[in-house]
PDB file of N, CA and C in Angstrom:
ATOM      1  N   UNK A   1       8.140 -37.137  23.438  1.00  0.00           N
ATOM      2  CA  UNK A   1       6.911 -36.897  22.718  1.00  0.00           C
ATOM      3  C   UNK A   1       6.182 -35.666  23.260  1.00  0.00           C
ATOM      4  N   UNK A   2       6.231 -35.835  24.863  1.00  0.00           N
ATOM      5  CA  UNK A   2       5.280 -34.213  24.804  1.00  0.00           C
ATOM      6  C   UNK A   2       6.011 -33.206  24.691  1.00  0.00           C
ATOM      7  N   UNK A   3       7.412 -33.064  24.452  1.00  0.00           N
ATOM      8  CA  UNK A   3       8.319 -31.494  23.823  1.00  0.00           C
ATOM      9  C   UNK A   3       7.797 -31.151  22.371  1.00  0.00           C
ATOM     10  N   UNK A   4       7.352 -32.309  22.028  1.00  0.00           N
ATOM     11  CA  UNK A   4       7.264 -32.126  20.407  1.00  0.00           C
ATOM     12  C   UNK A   4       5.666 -31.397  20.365  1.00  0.00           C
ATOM     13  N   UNK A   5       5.149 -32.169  21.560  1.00  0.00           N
ATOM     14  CA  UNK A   5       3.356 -31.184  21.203  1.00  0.00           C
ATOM     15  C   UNK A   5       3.397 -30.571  22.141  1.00  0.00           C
ATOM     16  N   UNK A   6       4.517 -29.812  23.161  1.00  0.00           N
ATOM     17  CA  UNK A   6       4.065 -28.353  23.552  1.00  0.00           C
ATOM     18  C   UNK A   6       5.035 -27.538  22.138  1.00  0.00           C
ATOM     19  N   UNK A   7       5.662 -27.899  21.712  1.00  0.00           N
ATOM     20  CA  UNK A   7       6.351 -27.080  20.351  1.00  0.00           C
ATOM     21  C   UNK A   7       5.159 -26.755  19.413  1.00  0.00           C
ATOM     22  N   UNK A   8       4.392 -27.597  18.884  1.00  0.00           N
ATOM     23  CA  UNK A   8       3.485 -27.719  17.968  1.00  0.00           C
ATOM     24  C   UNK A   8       2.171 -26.397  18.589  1.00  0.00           C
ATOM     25  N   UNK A   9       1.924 -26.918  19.894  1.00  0.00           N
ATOM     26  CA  UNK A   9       1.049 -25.514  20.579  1.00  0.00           C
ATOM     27  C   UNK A   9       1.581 -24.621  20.363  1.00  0.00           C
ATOM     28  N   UNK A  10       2.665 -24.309  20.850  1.00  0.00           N
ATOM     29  CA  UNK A  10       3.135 -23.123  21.023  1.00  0.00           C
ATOM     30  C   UNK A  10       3.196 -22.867  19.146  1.00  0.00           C
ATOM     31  N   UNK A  11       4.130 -22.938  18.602  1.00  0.00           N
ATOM     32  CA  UNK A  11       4.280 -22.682  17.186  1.00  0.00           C
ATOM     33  C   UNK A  11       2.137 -22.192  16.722  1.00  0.00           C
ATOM     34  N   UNK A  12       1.666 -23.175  17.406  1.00  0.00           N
ATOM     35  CA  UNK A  12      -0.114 -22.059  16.992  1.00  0.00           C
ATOM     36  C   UNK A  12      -0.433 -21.247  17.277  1.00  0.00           C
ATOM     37  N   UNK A  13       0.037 -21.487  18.439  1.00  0.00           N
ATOM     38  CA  UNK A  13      -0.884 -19.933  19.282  1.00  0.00           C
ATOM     39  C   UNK A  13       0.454 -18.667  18.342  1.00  0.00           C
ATOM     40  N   UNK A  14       1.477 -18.727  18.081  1.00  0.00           N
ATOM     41  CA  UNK A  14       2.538 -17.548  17.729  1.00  0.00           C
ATOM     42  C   UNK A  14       2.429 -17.463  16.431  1.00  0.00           C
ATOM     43  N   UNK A  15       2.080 -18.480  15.515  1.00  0.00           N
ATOM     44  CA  UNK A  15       1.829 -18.243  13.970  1.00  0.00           C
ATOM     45  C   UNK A  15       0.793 -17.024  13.760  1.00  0.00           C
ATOM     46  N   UNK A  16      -0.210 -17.265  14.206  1.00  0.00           N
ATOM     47  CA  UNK A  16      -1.246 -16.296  13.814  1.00  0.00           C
ATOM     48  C   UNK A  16      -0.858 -14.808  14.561  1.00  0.00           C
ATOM     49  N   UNK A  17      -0.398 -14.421  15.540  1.00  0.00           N
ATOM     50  CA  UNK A  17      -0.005 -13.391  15.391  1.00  0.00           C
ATOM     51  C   UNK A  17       1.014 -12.839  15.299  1.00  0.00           C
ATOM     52  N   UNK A  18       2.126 -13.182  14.005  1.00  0.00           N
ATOM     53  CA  UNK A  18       2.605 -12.866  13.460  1.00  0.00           C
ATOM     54  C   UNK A  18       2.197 -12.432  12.401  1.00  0.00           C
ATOM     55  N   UNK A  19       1.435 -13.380  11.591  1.00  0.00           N
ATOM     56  CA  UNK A  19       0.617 -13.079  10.592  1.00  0.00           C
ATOM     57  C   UNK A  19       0.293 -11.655  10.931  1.00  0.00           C
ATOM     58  N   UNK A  20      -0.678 -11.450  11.815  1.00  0.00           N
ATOM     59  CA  UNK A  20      -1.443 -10.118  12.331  1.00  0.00           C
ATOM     60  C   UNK A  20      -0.350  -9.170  11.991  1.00  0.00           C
ATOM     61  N   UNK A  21       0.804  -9.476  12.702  1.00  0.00           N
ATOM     62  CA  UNK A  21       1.574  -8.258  13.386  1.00  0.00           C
ATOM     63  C   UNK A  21       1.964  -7.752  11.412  1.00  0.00           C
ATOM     64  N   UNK A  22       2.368  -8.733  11.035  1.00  0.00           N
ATOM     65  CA  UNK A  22       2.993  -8.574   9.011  1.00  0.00           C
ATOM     66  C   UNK A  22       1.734  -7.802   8.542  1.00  0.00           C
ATOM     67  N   UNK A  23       0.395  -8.228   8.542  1.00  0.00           N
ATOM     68  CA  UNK A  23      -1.140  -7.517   8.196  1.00  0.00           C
ATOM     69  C   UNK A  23      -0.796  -5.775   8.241  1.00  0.00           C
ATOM     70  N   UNK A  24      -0.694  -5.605   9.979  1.00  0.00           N
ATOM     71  CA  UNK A  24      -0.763  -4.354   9.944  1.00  0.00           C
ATOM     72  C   UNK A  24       0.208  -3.714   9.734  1.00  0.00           C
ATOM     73  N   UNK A  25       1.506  -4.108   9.171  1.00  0.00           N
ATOM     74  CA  UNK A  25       2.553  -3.456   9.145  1.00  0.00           C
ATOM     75  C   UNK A  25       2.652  -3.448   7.800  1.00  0.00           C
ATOM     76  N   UNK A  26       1.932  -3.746   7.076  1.00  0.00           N
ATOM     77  CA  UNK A  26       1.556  -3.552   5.549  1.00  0.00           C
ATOM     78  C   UNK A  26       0.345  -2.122   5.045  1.00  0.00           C
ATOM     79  N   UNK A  27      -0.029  -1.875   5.809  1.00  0.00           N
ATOM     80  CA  UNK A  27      -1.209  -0.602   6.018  1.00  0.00           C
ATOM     81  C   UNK A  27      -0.691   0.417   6.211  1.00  0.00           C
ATOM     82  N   UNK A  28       0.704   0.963   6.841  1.00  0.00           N
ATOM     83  CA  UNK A  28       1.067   1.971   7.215  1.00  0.00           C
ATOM     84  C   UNK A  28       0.564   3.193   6.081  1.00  0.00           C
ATOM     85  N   UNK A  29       0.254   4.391   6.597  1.00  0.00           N
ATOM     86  CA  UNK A  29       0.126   5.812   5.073  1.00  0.00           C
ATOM     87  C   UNK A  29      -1.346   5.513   4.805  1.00  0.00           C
ATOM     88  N   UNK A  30      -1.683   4.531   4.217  1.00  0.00           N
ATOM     89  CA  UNK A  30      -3.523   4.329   3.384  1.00  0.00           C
ATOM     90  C   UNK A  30      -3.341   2.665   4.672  1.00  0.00           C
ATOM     91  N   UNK A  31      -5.302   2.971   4.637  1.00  0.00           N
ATOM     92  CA  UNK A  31      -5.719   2.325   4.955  1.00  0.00           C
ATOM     93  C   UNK A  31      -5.695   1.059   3.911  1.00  0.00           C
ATOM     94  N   UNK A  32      -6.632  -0.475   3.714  1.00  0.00           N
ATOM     95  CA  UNK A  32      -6.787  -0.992   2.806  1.00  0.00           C
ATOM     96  C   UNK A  32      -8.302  -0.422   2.196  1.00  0.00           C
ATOM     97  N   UNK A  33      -8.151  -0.321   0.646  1.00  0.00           N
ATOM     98  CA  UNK A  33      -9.416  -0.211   0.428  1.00  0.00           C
ATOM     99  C   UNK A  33      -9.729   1.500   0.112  1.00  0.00           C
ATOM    100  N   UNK A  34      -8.643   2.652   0.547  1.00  0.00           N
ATOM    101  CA  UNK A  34      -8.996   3.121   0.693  1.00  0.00           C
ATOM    102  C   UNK A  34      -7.669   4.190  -0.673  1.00  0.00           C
ATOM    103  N   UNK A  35      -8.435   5.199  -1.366  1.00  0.00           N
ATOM    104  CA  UNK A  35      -7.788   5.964  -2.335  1.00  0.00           C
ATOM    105  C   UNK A  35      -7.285   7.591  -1.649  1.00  0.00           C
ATOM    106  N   UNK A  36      -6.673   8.079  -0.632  1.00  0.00           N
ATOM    107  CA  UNK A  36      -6.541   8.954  -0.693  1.00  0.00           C
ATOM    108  C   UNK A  36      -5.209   9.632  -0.419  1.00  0.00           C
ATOM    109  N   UNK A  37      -4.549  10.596  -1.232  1.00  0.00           N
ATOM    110  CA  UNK A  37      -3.097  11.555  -1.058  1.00  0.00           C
ATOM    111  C   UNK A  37      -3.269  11.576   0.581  1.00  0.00           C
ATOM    112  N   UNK A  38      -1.327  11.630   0.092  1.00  0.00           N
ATOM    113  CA  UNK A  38      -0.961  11.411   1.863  1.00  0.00           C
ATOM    114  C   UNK A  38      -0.054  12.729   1.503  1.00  0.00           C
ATOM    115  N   UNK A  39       0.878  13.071   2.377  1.00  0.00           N
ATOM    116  CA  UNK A  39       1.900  13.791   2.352  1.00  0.00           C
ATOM    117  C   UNK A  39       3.023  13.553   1.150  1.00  0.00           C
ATOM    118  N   UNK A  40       3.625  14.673  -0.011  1.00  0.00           N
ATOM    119  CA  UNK A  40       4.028  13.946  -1.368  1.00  0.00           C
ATOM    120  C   UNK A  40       5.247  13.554  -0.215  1.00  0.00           C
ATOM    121  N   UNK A  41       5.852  12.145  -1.076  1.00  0.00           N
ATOM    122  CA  UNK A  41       7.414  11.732   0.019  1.00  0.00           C
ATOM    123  C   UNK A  41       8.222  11.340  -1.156  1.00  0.00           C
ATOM    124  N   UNK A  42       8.481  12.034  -2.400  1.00  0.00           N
ATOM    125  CA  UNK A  42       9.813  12.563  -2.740  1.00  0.00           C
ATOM    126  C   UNK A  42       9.544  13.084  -4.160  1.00  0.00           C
ATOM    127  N   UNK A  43      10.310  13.805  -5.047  1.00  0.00           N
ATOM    128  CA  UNK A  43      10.632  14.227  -5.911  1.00  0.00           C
ATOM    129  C   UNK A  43      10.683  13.381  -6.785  1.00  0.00           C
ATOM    130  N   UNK A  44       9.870  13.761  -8.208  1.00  0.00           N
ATOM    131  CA  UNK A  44       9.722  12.887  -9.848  1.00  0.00           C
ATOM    132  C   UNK A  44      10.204  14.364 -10.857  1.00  0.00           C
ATOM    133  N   UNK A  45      10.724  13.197 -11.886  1.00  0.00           N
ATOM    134  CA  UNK A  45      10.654  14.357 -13.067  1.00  0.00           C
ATOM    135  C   UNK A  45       9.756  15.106 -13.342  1.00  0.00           C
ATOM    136  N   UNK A  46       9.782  15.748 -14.352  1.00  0.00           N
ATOM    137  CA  UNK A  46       8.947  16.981 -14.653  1.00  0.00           C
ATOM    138  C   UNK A  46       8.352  16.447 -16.184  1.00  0.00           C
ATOM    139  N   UNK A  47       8.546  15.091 -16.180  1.00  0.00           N
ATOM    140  CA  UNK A  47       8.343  14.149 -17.733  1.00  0.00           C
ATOM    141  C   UNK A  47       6.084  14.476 -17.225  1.00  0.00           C
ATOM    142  N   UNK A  48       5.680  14.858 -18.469  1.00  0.00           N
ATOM    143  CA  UNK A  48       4.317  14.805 -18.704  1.00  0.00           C
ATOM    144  C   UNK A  48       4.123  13.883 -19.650  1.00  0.00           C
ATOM    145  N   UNK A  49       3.264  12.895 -18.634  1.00  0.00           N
ATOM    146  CA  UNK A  49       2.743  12.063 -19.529  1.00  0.00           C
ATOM    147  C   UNK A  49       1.414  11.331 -17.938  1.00  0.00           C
ATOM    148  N   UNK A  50       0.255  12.079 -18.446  1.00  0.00           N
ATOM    149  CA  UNK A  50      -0.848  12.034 -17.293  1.00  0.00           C
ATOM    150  C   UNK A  50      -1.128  10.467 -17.182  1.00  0.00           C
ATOM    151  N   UNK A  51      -1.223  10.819 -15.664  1.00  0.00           N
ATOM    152  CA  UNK A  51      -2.006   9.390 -15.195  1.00  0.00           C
ATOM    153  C   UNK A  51      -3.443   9.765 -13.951  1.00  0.00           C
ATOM    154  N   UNK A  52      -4.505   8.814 -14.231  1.00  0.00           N
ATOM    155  CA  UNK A  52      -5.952   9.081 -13.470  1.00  0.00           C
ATOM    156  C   UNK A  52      -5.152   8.671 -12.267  1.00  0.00           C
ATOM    157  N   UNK A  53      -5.536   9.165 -11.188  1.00  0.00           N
ATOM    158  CA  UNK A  53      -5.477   8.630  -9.951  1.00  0.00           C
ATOM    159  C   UNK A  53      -6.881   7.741  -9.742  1.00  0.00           C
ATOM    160  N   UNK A  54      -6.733   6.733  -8.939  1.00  0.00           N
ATOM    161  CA  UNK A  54      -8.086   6.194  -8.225  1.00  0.00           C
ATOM    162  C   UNK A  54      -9.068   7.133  -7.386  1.00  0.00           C
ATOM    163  N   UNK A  55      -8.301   8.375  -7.244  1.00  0.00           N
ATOM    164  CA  UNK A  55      -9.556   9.404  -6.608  1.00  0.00           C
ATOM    165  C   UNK A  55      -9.517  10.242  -7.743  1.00  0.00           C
ATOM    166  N   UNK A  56      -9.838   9.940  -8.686  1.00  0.00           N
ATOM    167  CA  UNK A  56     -10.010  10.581  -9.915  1.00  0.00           C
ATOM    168  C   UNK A  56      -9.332  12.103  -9.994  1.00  0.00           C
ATOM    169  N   UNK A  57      -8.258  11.903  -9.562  1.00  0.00           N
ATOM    170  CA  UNK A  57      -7.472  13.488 -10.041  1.00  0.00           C
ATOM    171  C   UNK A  57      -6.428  13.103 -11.276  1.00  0.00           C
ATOM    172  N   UNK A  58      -6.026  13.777 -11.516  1.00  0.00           N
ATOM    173  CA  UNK A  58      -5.156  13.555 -12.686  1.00  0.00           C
ATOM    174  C   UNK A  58      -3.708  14.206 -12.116  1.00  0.00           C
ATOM    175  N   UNK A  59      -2.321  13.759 -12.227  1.00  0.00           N
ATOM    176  CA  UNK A  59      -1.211  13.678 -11.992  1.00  0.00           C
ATOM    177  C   UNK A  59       0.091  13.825 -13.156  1.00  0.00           C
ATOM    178  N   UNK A  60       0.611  14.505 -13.465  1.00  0.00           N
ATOM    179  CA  UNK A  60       1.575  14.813 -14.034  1.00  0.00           C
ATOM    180  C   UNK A  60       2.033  13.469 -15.065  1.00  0.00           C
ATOM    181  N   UNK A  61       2.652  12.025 -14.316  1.00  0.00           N
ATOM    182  CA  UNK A  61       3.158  11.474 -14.529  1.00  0.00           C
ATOM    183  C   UNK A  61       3.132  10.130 -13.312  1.00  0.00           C
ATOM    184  N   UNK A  62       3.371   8.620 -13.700  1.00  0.00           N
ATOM    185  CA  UNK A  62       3.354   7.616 -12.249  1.00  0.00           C
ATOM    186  C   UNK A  62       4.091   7.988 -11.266  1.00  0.00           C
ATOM    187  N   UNK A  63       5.056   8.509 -11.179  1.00  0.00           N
ATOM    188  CA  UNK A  63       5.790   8.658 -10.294  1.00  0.00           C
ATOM    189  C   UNK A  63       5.019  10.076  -9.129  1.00  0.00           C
ATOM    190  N   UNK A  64       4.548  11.182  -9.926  1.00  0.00           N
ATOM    191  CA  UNK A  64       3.692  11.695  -8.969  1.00  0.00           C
ATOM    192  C   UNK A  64       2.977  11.263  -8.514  1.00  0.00           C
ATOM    193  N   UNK A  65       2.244  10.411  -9.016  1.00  0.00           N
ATOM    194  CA  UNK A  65       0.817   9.732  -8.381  1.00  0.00           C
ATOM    195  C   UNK A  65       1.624   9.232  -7.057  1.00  0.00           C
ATOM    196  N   UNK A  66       2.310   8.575  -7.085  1.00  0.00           N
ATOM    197  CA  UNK A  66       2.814   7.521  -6.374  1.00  0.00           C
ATOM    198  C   UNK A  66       3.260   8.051  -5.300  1.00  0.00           C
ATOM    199  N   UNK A  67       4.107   9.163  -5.393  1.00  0.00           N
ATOM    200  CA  UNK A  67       4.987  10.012  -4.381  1.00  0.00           C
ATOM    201  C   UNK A  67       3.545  10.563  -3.620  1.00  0.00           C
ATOM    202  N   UNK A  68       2.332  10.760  -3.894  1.00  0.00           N
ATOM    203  CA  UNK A  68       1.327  11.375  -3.369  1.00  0.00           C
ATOM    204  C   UNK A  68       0.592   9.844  -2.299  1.00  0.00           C
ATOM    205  N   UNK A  69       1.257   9.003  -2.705  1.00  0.00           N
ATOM    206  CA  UNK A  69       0.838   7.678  -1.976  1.00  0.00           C
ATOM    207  C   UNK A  69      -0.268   7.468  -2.822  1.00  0.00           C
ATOM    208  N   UNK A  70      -1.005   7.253  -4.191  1.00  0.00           N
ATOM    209  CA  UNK A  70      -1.577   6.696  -4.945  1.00  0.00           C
ATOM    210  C   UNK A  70      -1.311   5.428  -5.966  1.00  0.00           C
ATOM    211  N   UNK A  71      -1.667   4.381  -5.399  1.00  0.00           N
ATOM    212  CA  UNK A  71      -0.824   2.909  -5.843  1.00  0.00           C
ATOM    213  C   UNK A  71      -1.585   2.246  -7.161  1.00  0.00           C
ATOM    214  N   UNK A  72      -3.006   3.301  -7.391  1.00  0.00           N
ATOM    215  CA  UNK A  72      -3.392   2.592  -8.253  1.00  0.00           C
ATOM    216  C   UNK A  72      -4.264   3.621  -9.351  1.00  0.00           C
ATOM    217  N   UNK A  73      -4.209   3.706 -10.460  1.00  0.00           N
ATOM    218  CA  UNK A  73      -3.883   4.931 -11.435  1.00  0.00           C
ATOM    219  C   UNK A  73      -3.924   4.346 -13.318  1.00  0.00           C
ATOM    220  N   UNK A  74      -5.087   4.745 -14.044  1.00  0.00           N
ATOM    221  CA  UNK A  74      -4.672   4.281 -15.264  1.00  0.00           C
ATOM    222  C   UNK A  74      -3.879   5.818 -16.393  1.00  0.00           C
ATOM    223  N   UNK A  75      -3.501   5.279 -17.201  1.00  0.00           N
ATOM    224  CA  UNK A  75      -2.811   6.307 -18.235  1.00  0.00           C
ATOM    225  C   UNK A  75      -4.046   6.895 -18.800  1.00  0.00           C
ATOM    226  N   UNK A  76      -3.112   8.371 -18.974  1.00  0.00           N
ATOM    227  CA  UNK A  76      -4.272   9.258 -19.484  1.00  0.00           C
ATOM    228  C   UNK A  76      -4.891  10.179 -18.573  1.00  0.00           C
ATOM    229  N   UNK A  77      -5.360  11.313 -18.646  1.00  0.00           N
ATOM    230  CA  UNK A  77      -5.881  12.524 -17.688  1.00  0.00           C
ATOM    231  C   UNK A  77      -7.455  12.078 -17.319  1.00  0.00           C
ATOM    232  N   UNK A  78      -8.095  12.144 -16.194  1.00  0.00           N
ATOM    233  CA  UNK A  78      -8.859  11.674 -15.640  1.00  0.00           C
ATOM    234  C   UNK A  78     -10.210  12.493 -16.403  1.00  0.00           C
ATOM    235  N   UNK A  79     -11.204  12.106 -16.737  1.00  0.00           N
ATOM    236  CA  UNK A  79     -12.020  12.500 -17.784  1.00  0.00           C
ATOM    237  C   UNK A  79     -13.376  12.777 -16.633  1.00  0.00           C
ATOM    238  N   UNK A  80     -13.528  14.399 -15.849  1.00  0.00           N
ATOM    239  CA  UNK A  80     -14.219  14.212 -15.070  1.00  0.00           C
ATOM    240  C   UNK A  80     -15.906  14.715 -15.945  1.00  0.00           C
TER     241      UNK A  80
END
């Protein structure tokens, strides 16, 4: 019986920072919360068909947005 509740401790105290460790390893490039171009990290067609970025620029096509690290973007040229 007490292998089973130092297992159960232990398994608490290590759950939660795992959790943590998955959290921040989900953030890498943008913060959360936060809209801004990173370094572009690869090559899209040359297909035009505009999309708004969330920092209100306007982008060729999703795949630019995206390659610019912009995850969130509606259709259509950004109407400043």
């Amino acid at each position: 019986m007490k292998k089973q509740a130092f297992l159960k401790t232990i398994f608490a105290l290590i759950l939660p920072l795992g959790i943590i460790a998955f959290a921040a390893s989900c953030t890498t490039g943008q913060k959360i919360g936060t809209c801004q171009e990173t370094k572009r990290s690869k090559s899209c067609p040359q297909e035009t068909k505009p999309v708004c970025g969330c920092n209100n620029k306007t982008y060729n096509n999703a795949c630019e947005a995206e390659a610019y690290g912009i995850k969130k973007y509606t259709g259509g040229a950004c109407k400043n």
